[in-house]
Each structure stands twice: as C-alpha cells, then as structure tokens.
N, C-alpha and C. Protein backbone atom coordinates (compact mmCIF):
# COMPACT_ATOMS: atom_id res chain seq x y z
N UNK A 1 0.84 -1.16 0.00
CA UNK A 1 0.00 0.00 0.00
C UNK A 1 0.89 1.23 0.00
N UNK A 2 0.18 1.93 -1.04
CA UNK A 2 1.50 3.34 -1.21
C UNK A 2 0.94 4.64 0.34
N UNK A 3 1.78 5.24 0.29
CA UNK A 3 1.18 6.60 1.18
C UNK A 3 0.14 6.76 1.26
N UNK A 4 -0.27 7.55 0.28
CA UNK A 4 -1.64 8.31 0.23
C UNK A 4 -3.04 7.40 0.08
N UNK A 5 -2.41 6.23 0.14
CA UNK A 5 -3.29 4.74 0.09
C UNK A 5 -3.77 4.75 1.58
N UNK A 6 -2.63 5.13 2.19
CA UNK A 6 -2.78 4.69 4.08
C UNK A 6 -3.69 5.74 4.30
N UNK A 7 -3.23 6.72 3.99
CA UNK A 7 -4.16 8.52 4.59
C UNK A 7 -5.21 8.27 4.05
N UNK A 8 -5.76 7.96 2.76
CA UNK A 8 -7.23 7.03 2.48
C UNK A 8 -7.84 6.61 2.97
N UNK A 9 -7.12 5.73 3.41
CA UNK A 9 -8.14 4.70 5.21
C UNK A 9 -8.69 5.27 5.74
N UNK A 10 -7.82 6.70 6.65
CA UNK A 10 -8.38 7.18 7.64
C UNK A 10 -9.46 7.76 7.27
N UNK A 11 -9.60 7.96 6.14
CA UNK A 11 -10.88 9.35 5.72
C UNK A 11 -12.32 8.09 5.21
N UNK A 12 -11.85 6.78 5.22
CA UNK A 12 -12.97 6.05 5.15
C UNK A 12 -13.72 5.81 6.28
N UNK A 13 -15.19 5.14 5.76
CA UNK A 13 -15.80 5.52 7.32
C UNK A 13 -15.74 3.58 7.24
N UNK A 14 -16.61 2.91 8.69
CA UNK A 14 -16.17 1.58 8.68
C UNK A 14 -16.49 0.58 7.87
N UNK A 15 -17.39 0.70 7.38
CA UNK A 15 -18.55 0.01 6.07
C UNK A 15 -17.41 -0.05 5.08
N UNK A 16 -16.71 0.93 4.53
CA UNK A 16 -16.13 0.98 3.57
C UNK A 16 -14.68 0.25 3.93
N UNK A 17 -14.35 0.46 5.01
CA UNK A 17 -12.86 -0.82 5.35
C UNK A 17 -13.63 -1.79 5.56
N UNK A 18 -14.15 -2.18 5.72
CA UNK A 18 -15.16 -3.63 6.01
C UNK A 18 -14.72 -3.88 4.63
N UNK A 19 -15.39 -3.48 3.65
CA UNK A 19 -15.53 -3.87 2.35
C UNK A 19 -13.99 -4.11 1.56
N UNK A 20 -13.67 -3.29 1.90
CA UNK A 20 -11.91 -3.34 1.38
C UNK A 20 -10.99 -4.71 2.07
N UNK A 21 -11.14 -4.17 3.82
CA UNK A 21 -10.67 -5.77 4.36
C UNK A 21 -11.14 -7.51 3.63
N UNK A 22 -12.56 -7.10 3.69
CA UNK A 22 -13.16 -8.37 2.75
C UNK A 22 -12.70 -8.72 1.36
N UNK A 23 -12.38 -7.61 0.39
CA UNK A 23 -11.56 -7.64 -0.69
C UNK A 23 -9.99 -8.44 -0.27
N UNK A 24 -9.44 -8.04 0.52
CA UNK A 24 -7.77 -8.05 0.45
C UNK A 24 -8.01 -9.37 1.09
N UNK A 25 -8.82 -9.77 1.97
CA UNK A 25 -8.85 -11.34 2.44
C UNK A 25 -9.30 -12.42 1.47
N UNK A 26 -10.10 -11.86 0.59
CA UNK A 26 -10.30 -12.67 -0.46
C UNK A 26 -9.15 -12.91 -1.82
N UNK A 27 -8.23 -11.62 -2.07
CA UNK A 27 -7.54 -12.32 -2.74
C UNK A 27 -6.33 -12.74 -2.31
N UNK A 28 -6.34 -12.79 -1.19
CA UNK A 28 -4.91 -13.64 -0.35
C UNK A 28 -5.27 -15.05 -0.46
N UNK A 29 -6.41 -15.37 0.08
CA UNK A 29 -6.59 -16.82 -0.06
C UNK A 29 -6.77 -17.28 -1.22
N UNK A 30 -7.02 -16.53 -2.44
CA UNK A 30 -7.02 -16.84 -3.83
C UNK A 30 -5.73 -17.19 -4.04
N UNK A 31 -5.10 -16.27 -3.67
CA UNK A 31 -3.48 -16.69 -3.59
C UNK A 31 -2.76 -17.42 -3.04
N UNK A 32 -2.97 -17.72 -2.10
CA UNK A 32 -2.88 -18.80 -1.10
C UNK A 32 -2.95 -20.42 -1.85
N UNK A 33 -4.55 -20.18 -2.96
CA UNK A 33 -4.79 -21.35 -3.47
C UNK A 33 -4.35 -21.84 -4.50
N UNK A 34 -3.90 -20.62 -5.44
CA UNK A 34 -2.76 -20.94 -6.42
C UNK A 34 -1.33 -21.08 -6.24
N UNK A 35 -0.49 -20.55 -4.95
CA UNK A 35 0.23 -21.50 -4.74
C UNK A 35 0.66 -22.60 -4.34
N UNK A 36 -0.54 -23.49 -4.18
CA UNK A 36 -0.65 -25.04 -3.75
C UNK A 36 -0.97 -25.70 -5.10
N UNK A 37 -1.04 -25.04 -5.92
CA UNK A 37 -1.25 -25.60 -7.32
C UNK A 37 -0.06 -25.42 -8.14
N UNK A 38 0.52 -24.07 -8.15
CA UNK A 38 2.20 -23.74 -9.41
C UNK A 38 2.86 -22.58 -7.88
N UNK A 39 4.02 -22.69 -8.52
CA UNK A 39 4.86 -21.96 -7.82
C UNK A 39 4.35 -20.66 -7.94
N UNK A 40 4.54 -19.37 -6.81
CA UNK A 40 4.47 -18.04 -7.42
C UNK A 40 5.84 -17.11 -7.93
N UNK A 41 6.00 -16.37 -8.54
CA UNK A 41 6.97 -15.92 -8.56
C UNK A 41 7.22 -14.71 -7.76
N UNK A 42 6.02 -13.71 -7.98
CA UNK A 42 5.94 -13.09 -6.64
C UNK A 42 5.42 -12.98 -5.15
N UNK A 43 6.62 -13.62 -4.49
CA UNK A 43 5.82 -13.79 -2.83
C UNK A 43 6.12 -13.23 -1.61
N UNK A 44 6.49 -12.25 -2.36
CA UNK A 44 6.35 -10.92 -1.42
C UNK A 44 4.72 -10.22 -1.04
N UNK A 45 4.01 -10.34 -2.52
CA UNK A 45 2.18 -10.26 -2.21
C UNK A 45 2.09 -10.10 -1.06
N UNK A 46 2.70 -11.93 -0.39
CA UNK A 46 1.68 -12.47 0.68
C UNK A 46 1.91 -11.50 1.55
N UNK A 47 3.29 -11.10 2.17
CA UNK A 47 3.32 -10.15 3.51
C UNK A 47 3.04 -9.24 2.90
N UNK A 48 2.94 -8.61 1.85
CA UNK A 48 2.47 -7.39 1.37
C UNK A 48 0.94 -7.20 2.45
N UNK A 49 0.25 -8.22 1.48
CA UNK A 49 -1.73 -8.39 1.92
C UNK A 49 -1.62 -7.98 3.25
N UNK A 50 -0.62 -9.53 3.81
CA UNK A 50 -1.07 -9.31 5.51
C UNK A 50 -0.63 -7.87 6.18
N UNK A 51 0.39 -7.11 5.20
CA UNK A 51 0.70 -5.72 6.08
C UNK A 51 -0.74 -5.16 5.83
N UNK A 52 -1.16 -4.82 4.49
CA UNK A 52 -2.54 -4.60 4.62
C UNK A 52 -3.89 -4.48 5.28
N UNK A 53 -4.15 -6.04 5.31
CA UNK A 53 -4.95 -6.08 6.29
C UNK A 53 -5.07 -5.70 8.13
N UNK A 54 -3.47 -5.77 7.95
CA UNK A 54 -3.53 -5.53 9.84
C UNK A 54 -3.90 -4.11 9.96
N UNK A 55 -2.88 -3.06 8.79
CA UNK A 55 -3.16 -1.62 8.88
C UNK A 55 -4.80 -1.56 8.86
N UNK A 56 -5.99 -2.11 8.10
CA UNK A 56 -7.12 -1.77 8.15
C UNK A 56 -7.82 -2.12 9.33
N UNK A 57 -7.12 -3.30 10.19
CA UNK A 57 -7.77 -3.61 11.45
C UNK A 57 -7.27 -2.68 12.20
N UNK A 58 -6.14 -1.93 12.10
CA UNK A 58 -5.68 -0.55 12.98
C UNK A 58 -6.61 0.55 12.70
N UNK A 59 -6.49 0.70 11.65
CA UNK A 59 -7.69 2.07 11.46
C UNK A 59 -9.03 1.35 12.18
N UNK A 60 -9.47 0.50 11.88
CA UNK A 60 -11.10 0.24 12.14
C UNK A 60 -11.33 0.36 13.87
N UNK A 61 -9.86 -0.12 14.58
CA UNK A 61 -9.87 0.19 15.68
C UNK A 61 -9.69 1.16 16.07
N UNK A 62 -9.00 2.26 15.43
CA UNK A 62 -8.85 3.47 15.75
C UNK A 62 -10.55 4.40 15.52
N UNK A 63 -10.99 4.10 15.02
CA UNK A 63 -12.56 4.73 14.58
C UNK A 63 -13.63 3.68 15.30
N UNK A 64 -13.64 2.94 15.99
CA UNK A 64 -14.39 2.52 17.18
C UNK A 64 -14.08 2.89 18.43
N UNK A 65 -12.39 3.14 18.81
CA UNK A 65 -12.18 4.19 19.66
C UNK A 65 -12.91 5.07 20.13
N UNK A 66 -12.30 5.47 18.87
CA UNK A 66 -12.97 7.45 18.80
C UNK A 66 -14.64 7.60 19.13
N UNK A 67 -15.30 6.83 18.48
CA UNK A 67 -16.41 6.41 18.87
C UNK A 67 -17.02 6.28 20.50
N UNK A 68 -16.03 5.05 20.73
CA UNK A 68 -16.48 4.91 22.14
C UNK A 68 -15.96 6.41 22.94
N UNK A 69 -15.22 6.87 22.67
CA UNK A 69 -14.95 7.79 23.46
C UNK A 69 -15.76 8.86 23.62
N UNK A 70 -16.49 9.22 22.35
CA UNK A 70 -17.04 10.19 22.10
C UNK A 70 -18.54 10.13 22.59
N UNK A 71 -18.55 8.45 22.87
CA UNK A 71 -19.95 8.59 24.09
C UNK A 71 -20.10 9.30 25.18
C-alpha cells in the first residue's frame, strides 16, 4: 500500500474498510490457493496483503475508539 493509500483509510468511514478488508482477504486466499497448485513468482504479495490487512484492522480500531470515546 502506497502513502496516500494509508491517509485514504483514515478518511474512510467503517462500512467501507469492512468492504476493502473483505476484498484483500479474499484475494490472499485466492493466492494462497494458487500457490498449492504452481509456484508463485511473486511472494512478497503475501506479507504485502497481511501488512494490509492488519493496517485496516488498525484504522477500524482506531474509529471505534474514537467512537467509544465520544460517548
């Protein structure tokens, strides 16, 4: 994920990382499933995704935070 990819996140609301997390989990395990079938050549992807996904479980927690706090 480039820069202005990350600062993106934050300005999404949670529905919309929901939807994105669900994207990036789906094509990891796509990926996942084609390399049990041929070699990959690029497999860097994989920690790529998972940096991915953790950053969107950081934001999503950071905006339920804020939330709870703001009760």
């Amino acid at each position: 994920m480039k820069q202005n990819e990350i600062h993106a996140l934050h300005e999404k609301n949670l529905e919309q990382l929901k939807k994105e997390l669900a994207a990036k989990r789906k094509e990891l395990t796509r990926l996942q499933l084609e390399r049990k079938v041929k070699p990959q050549k690029n497999t860097r992807i994989f920690r790529m995704l998972h940096s991915d996904i953790a950053r969107i479980f950081t934001v999503m927690q950071e905006i339920l935070l804020k939330e709870k706090k703001a009760k």
